[in-house]
C-alpha atoms as a PDB file:
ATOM      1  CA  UNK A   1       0.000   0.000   0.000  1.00  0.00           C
ATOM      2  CA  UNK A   2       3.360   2.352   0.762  1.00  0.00           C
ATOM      3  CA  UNK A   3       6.373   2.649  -0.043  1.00  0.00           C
ATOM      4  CA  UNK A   4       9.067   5.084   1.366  1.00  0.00           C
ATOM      5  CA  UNK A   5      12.106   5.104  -1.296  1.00  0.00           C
ATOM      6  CA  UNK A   6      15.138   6.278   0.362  1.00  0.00           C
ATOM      7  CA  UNK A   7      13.329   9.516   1.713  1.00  0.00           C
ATOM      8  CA  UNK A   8      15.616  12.405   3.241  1.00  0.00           C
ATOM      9  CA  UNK A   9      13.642  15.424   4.799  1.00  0.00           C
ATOM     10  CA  UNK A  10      15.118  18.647   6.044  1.00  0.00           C
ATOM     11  CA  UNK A  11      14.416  21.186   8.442  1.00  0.00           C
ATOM     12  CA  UNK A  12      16.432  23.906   6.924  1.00  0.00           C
ATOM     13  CA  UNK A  13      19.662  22.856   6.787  1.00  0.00           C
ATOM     14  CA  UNK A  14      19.314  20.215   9.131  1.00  0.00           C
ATOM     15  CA  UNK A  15      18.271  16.825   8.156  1.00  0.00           C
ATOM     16  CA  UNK A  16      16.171  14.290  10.047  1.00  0.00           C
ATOM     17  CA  UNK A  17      15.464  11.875   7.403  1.00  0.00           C
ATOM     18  CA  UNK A  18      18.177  10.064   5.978  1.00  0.00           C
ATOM     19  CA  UNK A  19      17.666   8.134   2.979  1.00  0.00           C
ATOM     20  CA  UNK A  20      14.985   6.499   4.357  1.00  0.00           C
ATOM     21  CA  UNK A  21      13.408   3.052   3.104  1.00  0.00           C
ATOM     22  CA  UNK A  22      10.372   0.921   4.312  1.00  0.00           C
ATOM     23  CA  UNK A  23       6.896  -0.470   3.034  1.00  0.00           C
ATOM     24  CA  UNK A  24       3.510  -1.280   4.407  1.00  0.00           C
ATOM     25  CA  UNK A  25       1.064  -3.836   3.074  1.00  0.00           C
ATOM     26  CA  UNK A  26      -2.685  -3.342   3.338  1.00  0.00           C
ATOM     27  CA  UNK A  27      -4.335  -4.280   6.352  1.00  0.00           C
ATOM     28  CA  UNK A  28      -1.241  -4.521   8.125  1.00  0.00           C
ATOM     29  CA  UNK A  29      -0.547  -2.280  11.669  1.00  0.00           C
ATOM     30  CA  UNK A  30       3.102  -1.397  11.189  1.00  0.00           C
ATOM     31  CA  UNK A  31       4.704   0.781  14.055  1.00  0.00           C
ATOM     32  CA  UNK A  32       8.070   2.423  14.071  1.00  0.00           C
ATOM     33  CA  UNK A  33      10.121   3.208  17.449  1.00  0.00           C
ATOM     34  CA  UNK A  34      12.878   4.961  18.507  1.00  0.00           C
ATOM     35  CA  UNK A  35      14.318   7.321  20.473  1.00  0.00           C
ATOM     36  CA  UNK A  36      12.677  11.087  21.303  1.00  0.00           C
ATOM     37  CA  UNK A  37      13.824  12.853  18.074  1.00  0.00           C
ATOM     38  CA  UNK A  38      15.171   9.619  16.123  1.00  0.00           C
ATOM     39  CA  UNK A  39      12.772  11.352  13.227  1.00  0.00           C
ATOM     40  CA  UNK A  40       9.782   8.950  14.037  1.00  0.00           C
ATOM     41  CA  UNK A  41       7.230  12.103  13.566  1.00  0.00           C
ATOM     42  CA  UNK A  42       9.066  13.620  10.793  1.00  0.00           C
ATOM     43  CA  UNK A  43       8.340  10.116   9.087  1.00  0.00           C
ATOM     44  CA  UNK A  44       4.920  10.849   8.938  1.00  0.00           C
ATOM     45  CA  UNK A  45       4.537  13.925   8.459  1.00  0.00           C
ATOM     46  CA  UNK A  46       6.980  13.319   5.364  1.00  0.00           C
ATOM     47  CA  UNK A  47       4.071  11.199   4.036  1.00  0.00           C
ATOM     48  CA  UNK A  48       1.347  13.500   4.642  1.00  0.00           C
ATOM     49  CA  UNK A  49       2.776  16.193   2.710  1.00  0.00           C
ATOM     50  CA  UNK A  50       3.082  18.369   6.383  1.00  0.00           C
ATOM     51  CA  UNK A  51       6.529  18.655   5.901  1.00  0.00           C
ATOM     52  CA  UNK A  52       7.493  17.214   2.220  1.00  0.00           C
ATOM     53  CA  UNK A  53      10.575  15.442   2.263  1.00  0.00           C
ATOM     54  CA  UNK A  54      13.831  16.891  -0.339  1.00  0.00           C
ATOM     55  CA  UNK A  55      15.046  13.343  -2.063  1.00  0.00           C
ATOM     56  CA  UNK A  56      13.375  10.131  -2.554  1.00  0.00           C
ATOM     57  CA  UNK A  57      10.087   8.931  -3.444  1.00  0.00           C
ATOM     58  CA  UNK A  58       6.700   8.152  -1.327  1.00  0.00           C
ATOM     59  CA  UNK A  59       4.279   6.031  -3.174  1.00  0.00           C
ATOM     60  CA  UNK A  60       0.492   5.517  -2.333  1.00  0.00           C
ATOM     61  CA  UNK A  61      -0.974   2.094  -3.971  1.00  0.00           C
ATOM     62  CA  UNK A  62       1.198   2.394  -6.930  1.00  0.00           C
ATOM     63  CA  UNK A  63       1.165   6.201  -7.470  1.00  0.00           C
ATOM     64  CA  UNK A  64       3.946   8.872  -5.994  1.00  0.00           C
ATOM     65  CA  UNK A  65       2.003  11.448  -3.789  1.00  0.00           C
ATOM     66  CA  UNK A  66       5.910  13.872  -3.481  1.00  0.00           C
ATOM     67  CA  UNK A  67       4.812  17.294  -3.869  1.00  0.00           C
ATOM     68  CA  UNK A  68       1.057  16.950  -3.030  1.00  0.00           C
ATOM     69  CA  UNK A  69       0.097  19.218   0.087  1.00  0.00           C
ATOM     70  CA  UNK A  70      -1.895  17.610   3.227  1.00  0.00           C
ATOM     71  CA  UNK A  71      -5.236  18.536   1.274  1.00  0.00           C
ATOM     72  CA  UNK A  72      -4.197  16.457  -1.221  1.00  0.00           C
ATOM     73  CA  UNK A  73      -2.898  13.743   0.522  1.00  0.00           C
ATOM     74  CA  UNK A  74      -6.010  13.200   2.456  1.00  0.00           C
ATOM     75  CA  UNK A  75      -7.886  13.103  -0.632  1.00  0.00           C
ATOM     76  CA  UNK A  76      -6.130  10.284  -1.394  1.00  0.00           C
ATOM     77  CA  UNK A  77      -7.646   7.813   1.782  1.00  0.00           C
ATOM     78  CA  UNK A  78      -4.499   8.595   4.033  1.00  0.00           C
ATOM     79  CA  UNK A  79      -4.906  10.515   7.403  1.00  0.00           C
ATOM     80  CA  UNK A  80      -2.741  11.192  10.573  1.00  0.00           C
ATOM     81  CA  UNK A  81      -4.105  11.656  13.884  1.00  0.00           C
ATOM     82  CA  UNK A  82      -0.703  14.106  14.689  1.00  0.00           C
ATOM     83  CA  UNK A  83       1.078  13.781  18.674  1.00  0.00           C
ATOM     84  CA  UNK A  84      -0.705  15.924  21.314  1.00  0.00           C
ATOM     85  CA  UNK A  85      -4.242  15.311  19.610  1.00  0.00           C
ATOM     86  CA  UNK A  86      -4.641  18.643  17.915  1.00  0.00           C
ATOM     87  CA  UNK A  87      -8.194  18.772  18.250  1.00  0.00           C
ATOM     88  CA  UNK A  88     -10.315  22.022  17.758  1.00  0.00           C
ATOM     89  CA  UNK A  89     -11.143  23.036  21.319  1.00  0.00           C
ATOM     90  CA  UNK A  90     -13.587  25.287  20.839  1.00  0.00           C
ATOM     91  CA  UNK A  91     -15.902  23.084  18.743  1.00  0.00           C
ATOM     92  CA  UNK A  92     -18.103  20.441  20.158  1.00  0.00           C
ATOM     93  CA  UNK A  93     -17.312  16.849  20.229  1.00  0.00           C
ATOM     94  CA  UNK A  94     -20.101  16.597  17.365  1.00  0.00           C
ATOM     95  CA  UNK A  95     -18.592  19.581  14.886  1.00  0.00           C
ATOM     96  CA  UNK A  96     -14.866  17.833  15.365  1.00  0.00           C
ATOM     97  CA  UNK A  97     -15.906  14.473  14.152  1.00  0.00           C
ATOM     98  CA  UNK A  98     -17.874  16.277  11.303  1.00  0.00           C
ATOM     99  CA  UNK A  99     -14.201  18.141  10.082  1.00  0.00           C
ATOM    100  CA  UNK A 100     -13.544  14.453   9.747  1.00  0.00           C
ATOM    101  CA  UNK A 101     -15.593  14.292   7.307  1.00  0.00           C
ATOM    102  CA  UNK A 102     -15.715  17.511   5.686  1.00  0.00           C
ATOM    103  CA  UNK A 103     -13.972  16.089   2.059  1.00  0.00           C
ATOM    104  CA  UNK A 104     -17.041  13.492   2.110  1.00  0.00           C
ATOM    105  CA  UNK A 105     -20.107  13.746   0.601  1.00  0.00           C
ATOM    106  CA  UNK A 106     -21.863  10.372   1.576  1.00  0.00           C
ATOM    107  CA  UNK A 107     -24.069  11.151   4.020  1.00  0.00           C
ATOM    108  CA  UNK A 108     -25.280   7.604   4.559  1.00  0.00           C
ATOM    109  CA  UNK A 109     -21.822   6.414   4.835  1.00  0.00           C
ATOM    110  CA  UNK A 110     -20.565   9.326   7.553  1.00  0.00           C
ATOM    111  CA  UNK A 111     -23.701   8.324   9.422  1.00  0.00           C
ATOM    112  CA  UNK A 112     -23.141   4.888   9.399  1.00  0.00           C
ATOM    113  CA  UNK A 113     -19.065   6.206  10.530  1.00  0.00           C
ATOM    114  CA  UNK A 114     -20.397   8.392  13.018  1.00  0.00           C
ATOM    115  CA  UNK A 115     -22.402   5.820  14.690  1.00  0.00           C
ATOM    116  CA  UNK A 116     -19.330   2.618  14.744  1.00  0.00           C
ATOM    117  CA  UNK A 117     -17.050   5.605  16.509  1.00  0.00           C
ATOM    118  CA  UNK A 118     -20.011   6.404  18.963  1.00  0.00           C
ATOM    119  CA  UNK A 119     -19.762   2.260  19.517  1.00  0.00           C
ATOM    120  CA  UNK A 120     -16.001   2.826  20.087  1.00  0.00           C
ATOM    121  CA  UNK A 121     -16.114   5.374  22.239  1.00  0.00           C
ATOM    122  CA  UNK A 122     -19.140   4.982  23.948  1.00  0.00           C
ATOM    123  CA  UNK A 123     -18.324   8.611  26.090  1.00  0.00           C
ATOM    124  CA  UNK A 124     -18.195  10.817  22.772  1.00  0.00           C
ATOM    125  CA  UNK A 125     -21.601  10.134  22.341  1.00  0.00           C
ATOM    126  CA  UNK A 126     -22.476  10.797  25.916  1.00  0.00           C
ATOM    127  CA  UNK A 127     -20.665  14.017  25.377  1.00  0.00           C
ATOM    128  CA  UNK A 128     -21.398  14.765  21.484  1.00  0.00           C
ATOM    129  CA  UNK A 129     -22.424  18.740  22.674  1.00  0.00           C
ATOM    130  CA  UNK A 130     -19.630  19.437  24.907  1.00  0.00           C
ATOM    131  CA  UNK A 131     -16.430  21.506  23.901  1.00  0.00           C
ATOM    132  CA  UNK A 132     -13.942  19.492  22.814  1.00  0.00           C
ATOM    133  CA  UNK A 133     -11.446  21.207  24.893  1.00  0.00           C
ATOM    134  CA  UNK A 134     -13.459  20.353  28.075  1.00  0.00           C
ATOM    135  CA  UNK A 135     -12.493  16.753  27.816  1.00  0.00           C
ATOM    136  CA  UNK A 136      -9.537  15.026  29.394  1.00  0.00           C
ATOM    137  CA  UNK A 137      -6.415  14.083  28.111  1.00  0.00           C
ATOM    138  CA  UNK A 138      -7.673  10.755  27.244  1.00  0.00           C
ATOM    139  CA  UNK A 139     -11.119  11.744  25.595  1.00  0.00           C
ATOM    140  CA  UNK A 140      -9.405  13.851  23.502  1.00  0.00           C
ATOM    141  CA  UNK A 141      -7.283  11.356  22.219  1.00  0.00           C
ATOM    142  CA  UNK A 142     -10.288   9.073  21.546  1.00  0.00           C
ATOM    143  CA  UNK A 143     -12.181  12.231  19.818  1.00  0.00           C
ATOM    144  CA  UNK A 144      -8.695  12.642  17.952  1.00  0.00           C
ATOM    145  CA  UNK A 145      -8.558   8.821  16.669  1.00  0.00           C
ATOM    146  CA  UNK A 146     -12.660   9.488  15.855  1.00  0.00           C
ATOM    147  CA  UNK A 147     -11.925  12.620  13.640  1.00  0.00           C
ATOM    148  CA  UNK A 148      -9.964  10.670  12.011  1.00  0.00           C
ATOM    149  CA  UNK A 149     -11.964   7.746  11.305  1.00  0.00           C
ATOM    150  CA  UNK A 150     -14.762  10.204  10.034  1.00  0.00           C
ATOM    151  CA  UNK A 151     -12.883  10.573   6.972  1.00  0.00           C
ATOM    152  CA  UNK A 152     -12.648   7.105   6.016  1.00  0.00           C
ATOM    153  CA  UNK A 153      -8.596   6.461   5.619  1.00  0.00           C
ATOM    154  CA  UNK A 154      -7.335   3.679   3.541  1.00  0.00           C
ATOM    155  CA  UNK A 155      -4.101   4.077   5.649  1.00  0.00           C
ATOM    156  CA  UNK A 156      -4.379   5.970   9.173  1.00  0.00           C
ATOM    157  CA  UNK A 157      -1.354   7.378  10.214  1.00  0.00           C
ATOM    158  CA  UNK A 158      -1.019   7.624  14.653  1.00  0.00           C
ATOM    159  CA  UNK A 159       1.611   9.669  16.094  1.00  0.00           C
ATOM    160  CA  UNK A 160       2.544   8.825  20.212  1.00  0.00           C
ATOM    161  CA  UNK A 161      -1.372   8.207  20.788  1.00  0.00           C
ATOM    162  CA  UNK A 162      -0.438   6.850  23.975  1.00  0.00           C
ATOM    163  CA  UNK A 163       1.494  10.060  25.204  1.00  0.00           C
ATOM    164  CA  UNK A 164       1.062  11.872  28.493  1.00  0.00           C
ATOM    165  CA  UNK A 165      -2.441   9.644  29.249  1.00  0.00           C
ATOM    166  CA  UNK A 166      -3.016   6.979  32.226  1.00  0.00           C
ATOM    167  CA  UNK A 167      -2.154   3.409  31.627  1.00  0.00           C
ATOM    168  CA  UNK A 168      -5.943   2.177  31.961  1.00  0.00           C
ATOM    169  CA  UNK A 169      -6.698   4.424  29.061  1.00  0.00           C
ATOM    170  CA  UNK A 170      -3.334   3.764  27.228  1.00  0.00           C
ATOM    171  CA  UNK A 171      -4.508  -0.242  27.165  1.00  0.00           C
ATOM    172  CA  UNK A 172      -8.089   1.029  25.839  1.00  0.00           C
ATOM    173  CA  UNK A 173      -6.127   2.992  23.099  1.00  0.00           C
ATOM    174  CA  UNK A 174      -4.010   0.288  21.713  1.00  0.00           C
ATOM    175  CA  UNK A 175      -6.853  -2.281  22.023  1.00  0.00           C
ATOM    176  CA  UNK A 176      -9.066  -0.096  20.115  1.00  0.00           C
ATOM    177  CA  UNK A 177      -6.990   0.696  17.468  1.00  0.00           C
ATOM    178  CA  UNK A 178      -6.171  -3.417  17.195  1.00  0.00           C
ATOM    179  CA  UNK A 179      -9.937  -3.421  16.796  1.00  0.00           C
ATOM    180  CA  UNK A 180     -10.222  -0.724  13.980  1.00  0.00           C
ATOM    181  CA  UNK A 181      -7.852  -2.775  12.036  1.00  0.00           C
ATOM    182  CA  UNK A 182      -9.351  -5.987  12.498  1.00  0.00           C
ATOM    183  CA  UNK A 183     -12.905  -5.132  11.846  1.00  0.00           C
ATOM    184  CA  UNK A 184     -12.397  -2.700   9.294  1.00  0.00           C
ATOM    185  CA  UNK A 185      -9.047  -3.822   7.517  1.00  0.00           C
ATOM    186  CA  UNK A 186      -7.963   0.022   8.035  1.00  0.00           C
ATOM    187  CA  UNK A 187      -4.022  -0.175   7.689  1.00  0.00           C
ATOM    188  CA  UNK A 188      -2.512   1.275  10.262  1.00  0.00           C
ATOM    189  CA  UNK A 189       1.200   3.306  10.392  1.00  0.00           C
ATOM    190  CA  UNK A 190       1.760   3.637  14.384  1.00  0.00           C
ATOM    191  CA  UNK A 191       4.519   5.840  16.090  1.00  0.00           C
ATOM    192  CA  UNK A 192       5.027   5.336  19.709  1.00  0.00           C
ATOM    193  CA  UNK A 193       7.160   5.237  22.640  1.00  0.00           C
ATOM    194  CA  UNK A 194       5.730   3.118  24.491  1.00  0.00           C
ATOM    195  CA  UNK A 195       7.353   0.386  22.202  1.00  0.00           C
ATOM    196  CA  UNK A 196       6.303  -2.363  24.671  1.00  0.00           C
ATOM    197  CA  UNK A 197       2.679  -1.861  23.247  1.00  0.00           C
ATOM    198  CA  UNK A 198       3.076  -0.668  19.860  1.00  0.00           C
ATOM    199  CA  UNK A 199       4.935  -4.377  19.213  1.00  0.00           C
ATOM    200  CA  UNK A 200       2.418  -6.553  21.087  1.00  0.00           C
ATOM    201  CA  UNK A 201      -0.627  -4.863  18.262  1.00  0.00           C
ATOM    202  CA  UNK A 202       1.685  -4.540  15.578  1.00  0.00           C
ATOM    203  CA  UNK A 203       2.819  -6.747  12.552  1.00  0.00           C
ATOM    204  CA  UNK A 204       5.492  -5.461  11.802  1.00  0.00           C
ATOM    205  CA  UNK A 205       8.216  -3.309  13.260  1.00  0.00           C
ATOM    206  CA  UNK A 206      10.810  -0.682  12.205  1.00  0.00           C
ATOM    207  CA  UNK A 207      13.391   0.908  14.572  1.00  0.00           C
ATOM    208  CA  UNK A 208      14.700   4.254  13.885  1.00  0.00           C
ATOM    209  CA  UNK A 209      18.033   5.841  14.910  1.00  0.00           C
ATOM    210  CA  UNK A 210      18.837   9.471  14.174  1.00  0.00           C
ATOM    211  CA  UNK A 211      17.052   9.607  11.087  1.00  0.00           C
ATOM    212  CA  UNK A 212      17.804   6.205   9.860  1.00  0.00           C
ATOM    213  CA  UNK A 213      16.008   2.833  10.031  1.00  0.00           C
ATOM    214  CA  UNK A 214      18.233   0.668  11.698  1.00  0.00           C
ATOM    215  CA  UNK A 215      16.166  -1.869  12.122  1.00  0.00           C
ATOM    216  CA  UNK A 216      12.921  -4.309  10.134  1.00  0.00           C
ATOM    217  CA  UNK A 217      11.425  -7.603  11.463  1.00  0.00           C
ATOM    218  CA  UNK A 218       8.369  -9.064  12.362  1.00  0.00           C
ATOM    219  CA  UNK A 219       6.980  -7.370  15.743  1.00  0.00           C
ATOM    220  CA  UNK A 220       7.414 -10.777  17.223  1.00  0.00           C
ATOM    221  CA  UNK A 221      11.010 -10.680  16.506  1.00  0.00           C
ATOM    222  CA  UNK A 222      11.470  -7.372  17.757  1.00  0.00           C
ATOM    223  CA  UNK A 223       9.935  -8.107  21.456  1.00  0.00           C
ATOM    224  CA  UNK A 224      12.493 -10.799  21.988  1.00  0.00           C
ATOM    225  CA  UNK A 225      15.137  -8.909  20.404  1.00  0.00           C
ATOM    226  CA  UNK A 226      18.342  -8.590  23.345  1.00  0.00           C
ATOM    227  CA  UNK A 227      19.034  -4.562  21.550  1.00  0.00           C
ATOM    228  CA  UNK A 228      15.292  -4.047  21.408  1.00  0.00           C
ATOM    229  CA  UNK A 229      14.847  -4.586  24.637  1.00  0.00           C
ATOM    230  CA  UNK A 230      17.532  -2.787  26.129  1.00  0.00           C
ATOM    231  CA  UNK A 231      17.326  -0.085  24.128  1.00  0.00           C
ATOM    232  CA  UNK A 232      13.212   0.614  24.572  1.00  0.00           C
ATOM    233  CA  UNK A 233      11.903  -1.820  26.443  1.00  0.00           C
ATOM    234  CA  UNK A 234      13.465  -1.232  29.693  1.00  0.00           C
ATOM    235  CA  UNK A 235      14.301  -4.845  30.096  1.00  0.00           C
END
């Protein structure tokens, strides 16, 4: 479904993508760990056209999406739910899942959406009039993952959706987004620190060193790996 084609991506002068190469296969939950700025967020914003990388090649089923802008991007079935949630505060809970679906014109289809993420998230609906910035840390995150549903991604793209919330609601998280895969064959590209979890949903894994993937095996593989587990699994 993607390919990354020895990517570099620059900030400036400085750059935090170096030649980078990886794929993902539909219906698969890849995740990618590392280090605090190894380049895991850069990665995806490098796919959705957020920040666009300088050299290489990102290809969408088949096609190259380089130089399209987020708009576009989305448009093509990918979205990213980006790290610290990012969701409109001053809009309701009902408004920010509808800028989900704002590129979509089925309304029996973003019905039909709106009510499997009310099924998800049980307290959205509950809460479907209230500001989103009202909610706690973990709602939002679960309004943030919603939003992104609404717009009905062929590849979802989750940056640290685990960050800064309890670990009750951190195990809700992860098992949800298992279940959005599994029922809905949504592929899933999932950055996270918490690499202990990210590997026990995933398929497959990829870790990243200062802007380079040092790293590909199964997510099996990767749990029992001795360097894995030293390096972010604090065992």
């Amino acid at each position: 479904m993607l390919e990354l084609q020895s990517v570099s991506t620059y900030y400036g002068n400085i750059q935090a993508l170096k030649e980078i190469s990886l794929t993902i296969e539909k219906g698969e939950i890849i995740t990618l760990i590392g280090a605090n700025g190894a380049g895991k967020s850069t990665t995806l914003m490098s796919i959705s056209g957020v920040v666009p990388p300088r050299d290489g090649d990102v290809i969408f089923q088949g096609e190259s999406i380089m130089g399209m802008d987020a708009a576009e991007v989305v448009a093509q079935g990918i979205c990213q739910v980006p790290e610290g949630r990012r969701i409109f505060p001053h809009l309701t809970v009902q408004e920010n899942l509808d800028m989900g679906a704002l590129l979509r014109s089925d309304r029996e289809g973003i019905r039909t959406d709106l009510n499997y993420v009310f099924s998800l998230f049980p307290i959205l609906a509950e809460r479907r009039g209230q500001a989103g910035g009202t909610l706690s840390g973990g709602e939002q995150q679960m309004l943030a993952i919603s939003r992104a549903i609404m717009a009905r991604p062929k590849l979802l793209l989750l940056d640290e959706p685990s960050l800064g919330l309890a670990p009750l609601i951190v195990q809700q998280i992860f098992e949800i987004i298992k279940q959005i895969n599994q029922e809905n064959g949504t592929t899933i590209f999932l950055v996270e620190q918490n690499a202990n979890q990210a590997l026990k949903v995933a398929h497959r894994g990829y870790v990243m060193e200062n802007g380079r993937i040092t790293l590909a095996d199964s997510a099996a593989n990767l749990l029992s790996n001795q360097e894995v587990k030293n390096a972010y699994l604090g065992v």
